[in-house]
C-alpha atoms as a PDB file:
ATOM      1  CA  UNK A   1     120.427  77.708  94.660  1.00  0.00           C
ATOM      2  CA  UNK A   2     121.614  77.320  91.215  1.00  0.00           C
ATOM      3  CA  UNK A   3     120.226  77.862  87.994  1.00  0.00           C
ATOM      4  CA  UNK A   4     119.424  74.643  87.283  1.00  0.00           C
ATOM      5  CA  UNK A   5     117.655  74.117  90.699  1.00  0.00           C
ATOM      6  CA  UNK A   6     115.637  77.617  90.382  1.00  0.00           C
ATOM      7  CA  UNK A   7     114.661  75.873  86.925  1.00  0.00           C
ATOM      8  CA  UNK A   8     113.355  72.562  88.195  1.00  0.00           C
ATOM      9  CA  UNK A   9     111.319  74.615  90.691  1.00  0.00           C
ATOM     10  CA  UNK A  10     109.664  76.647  88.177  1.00  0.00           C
ATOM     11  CA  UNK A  11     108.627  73.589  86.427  1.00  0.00           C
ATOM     12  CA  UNK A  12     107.368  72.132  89.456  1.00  0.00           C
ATOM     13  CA  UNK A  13     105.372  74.628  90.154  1.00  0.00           C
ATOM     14  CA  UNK A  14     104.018  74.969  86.686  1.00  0.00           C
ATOM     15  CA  UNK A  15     103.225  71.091  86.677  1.00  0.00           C
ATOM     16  CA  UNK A  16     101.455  71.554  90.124  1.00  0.00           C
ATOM     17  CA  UNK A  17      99.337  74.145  88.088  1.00  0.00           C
ATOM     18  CA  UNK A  18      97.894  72.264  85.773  1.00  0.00           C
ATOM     19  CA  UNK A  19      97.177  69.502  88.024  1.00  0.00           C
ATOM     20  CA  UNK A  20     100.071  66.958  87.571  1.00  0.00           C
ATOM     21  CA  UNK A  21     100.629  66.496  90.969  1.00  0.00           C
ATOM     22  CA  UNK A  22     102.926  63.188  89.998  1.00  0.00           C
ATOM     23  CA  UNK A  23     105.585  64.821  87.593  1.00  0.00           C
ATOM     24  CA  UNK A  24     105.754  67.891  89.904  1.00  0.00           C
ATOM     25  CA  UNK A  25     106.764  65.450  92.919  1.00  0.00           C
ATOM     26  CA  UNK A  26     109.210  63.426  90.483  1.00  0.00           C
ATOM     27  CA  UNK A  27     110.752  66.943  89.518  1.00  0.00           C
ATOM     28  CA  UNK A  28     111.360  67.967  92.673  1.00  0.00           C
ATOM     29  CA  UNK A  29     112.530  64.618  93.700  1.00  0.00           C
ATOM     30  CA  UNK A  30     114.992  64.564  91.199  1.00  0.00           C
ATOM     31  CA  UNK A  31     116.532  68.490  92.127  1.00  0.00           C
ATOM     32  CA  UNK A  32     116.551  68.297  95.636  1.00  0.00           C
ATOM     33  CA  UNK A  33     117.513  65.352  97.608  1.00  0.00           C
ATOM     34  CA  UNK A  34     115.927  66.668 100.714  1.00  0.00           C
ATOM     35  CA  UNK A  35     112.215  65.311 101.035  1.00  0.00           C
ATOM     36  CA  UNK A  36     109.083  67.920  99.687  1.00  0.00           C
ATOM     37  CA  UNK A  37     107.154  68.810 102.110  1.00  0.00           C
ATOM     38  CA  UNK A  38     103.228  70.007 101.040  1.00  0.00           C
ATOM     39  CA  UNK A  39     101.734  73.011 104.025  1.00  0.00           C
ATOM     40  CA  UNK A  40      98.510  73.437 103.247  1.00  0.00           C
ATOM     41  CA  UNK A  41      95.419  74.086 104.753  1.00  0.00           C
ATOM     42  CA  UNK A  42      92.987  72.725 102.087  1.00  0.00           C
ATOM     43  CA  UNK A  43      92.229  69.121 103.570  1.00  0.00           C
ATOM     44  CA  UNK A  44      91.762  67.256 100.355  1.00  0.00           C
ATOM     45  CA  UNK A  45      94.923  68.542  98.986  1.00  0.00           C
ATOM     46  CA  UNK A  46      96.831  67.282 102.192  1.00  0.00           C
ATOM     47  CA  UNK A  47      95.197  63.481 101.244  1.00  0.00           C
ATOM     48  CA  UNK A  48      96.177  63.527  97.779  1.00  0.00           C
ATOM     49  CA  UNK A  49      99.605  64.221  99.142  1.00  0.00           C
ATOM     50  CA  UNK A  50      99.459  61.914 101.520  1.00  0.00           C
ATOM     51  CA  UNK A  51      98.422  59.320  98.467  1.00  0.00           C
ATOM     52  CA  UNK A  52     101.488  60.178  96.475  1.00  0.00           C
ATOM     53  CA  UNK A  53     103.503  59.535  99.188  1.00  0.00           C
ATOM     54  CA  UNK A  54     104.307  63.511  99.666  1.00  0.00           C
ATOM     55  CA  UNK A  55     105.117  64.663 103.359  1.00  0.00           C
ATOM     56  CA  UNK A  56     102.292  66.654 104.869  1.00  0.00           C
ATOM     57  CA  UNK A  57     101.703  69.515 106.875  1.00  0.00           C
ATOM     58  CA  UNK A  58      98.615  71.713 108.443  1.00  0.00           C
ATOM     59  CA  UNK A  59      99.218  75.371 107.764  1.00  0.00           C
ATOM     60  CA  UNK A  60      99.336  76.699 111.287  1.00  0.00           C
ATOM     61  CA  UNK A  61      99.970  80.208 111.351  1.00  0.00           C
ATOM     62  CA  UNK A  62      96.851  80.947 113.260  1.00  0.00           C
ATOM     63  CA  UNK A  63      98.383  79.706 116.184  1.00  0.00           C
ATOM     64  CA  UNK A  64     100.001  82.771 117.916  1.00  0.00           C
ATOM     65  CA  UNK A  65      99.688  83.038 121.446  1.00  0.00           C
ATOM     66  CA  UNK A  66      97.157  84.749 123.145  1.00  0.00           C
ATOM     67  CA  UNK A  67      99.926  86.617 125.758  1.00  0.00           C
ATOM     68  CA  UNK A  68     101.885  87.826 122.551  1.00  0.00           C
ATOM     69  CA  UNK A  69      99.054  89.080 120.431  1.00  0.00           C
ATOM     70  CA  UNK A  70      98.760  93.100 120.709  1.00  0.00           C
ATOM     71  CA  UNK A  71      95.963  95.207 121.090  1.00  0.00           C
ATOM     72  CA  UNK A  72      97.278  97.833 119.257  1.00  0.00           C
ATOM     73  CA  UNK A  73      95.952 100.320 122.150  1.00  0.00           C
ATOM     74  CA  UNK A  74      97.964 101.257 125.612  1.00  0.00           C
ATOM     75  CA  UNK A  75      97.561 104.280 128.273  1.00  0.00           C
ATOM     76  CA  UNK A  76     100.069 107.060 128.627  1.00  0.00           C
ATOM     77  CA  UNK A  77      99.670 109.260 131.809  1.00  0.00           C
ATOM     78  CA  UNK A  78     100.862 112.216 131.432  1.00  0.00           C
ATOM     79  CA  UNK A  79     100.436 116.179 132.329  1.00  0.00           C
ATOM     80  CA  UNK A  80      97.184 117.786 131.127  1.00  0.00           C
ATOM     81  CA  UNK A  81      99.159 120.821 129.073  1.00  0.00           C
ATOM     82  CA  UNK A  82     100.293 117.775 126.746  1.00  0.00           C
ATOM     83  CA  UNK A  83      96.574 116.577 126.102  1.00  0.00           C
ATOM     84  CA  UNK A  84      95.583 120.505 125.520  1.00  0.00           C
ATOM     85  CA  UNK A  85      98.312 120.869 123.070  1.00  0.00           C
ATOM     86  CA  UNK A  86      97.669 117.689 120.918  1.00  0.00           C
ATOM     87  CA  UNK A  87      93.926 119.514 120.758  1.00  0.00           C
ATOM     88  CA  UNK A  88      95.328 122.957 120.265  1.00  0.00           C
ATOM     89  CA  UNK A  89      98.138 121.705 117.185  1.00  0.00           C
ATOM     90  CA  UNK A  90      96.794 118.486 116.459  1.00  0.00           C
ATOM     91  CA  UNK A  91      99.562 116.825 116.573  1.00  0.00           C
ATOM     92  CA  UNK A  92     102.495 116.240 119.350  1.00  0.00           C
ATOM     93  CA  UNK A  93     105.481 114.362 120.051  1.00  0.00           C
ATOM     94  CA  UNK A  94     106.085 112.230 122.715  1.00  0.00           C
ATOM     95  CA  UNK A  95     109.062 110.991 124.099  1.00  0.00           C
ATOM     96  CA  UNK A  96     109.603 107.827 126.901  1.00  0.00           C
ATOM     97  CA  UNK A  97     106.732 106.077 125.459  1.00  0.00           C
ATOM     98  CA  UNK A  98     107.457 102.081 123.954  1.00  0.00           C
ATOM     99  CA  UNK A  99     104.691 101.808 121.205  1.00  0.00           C
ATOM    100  CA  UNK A 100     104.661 101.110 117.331  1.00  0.00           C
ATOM    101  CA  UNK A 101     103.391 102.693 114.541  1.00  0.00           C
ATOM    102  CA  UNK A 102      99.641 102.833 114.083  1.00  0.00           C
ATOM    103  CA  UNK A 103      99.226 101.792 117.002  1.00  0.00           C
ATOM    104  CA  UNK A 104      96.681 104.113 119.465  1.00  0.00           C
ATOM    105  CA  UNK A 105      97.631 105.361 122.756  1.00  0.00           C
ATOM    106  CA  UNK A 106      94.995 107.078 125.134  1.00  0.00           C
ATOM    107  CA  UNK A 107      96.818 109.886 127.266  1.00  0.00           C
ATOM    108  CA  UNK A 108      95.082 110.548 130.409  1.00  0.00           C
ATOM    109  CA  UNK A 109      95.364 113.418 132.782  1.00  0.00           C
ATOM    110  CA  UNK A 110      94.010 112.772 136.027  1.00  0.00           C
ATOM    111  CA  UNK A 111      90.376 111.382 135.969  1.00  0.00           C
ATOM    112  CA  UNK A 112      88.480 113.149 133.353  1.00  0.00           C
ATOM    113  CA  UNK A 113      91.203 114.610 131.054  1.00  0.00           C
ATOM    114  CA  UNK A 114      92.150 112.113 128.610  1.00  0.00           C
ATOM    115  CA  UNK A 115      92.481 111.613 124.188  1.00  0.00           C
ATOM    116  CA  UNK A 116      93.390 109.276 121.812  1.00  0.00           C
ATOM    117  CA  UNK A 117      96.109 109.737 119.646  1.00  0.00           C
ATOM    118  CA  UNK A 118      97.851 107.650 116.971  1.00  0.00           C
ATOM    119  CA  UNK A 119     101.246 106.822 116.455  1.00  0.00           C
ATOM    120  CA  UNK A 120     102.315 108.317 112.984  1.00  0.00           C
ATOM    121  CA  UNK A 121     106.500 107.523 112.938  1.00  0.00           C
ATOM    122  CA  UNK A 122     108.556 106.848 116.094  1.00  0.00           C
ATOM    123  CA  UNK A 123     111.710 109.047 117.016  1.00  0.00           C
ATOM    124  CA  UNK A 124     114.567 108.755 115.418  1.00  0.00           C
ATOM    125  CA  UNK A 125     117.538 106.947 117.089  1.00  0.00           C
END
């Protein structure tokens, strides 16, 4: 984008500020020949876009899948001497295990041996 262009859209955006909705559209109009488009969630905003013949879009970015969202927590079984010496040092690493940082993992050793951990930095490639 050139100078100019960066220009026009600082203008634009400073005309949108102050609530001159028309000259913004004009300016942008006049430094990009591809067609504004207005994302917004605010509903009245989308209708006076709408009115001044601005394309209009919902802001949709609370529409993630339920299958892809994370739950930040998964299980890990492994031998009880690693769950003793995450107690015992506070702190382990563990290696074979797909998980991001923050995110928790419970390791479980048989039935009642188990803790919750938290990933702090993953293992360097």
């Amino acid at each position: 984008m050139g100078q100019a262009a960066k220009g026009d859209l600082e203008l634009a955006e400073s005309l949108v500020k102050l609530g001159r909705f028309d000259e913004a559209l004009e300016t942008l109009r006049e430094c990009d020949k591809t067609a504004p488009v207005l994302v917004t969630k605010d509903a009245a905003l989308r209708i006076k876009g709408a009115q001044l013949g601005v394309a209009v879009q919902d802001y949709r970015a609370d529409t993630v899948p339920v299958e892809q969202l994370q739950s930040g927590l998964i299980e890990h079984f492994t031998e009880g001497e690693v769950i003793d010496r995450l107690f015992e040092e506070g702190k382990i690493e563990l290696h074979g295990v797909e998980a991001e940082v923050n995110q928790f993992i419970v390791l479980k050793a048989g039935t009642s041996h188990s803790a919750l951990a938290r990933v702090i930095r993953l293992p360097m490639p």
